[in-house]
Protein backbone atom coordinates (compact mmCIF):
# COMPACT_ATOMS: atom_id res chain seq x y z
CA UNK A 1 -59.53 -105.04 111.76
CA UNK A 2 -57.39 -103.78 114.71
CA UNK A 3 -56.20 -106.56 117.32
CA UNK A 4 -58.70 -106.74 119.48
CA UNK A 5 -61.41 -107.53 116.47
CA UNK A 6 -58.83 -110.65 115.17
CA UNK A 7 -58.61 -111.84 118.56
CA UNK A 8 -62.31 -112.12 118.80
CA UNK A 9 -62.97 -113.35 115.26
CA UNK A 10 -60.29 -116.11 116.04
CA UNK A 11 -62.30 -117.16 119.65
CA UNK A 12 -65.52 -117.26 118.19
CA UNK A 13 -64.22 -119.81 115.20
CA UNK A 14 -65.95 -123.07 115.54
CA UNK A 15 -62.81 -125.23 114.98
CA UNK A 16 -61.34 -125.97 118.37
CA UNK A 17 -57.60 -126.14 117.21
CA UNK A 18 -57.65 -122.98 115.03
CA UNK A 19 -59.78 -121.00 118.28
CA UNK A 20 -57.65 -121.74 120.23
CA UNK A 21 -54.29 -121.05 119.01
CA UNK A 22 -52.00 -118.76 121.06
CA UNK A 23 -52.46 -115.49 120.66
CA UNK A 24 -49.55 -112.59 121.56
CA UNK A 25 -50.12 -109.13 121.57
CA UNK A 26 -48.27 -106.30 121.01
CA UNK A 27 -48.46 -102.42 121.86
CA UNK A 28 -46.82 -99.69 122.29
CA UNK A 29 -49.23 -98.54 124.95
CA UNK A 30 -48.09 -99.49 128.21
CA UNK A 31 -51.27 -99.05 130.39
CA UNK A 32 -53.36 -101.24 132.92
CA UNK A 33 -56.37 -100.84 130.20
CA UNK A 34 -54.14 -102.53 127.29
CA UNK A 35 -53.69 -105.30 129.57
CA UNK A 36 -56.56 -106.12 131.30
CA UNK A 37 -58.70 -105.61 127.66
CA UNK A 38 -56.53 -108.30 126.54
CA UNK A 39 -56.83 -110.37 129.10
CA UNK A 40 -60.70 -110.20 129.36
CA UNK A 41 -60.83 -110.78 124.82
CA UNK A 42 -58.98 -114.17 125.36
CA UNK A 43 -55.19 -112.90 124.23
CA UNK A 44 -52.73 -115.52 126.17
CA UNK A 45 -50.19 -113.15 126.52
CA UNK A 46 -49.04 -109.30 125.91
CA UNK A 47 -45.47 -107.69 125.40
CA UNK A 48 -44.89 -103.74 125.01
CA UNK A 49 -42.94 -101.92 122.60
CA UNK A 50 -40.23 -101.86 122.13
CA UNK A 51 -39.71 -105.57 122.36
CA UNK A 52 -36.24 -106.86 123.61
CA UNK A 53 -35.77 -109.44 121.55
CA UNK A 54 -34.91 -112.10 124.28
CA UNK A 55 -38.23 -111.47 125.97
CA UNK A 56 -40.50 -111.43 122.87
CA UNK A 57 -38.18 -115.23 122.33
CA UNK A 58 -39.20 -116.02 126.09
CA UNK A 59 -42.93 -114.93 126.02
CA UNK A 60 -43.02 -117.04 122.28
CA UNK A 61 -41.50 -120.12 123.88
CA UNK A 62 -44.04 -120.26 127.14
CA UNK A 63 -46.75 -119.80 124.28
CA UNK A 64 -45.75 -122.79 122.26
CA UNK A 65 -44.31 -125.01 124.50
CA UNK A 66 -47.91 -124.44 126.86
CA UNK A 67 -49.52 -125.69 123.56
CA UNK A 68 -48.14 -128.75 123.40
């Protein structure tokens, strides 16, 4: 399974707390496409490679503390 395929086995779960947990991707691809596929799959958020590790912290932090 690629990213894309866990994402959407995760949002069609029946168990409302394990569907909806946050979901980050990563890629080193960089394009509109990536993004927008992402977006439309149900990921909450997206970071490119390479990851600087203070926003990959950041973009982890909005994820949990949103799930709270």
């Amino acid at each position: 399974m690629d990213g894309y395929e866990d994402t959407l086995a995760i949002r069609s779960l029946k168990d409302e707390t394990k569907k909806n947990i946050a979901i980050l991707a990563t890629s080193a691809d960089v394009t509109e496409h990536i993004s927008k596929r992402c977006t439309e799959i149900g990921v909450n958020d997206y970071i490119s490679k390479p990851m600087i590790q203070v926003g990959l912290r950041q973009k982890i932090e909005t994820l949990v503390f949103k799930s709270l």
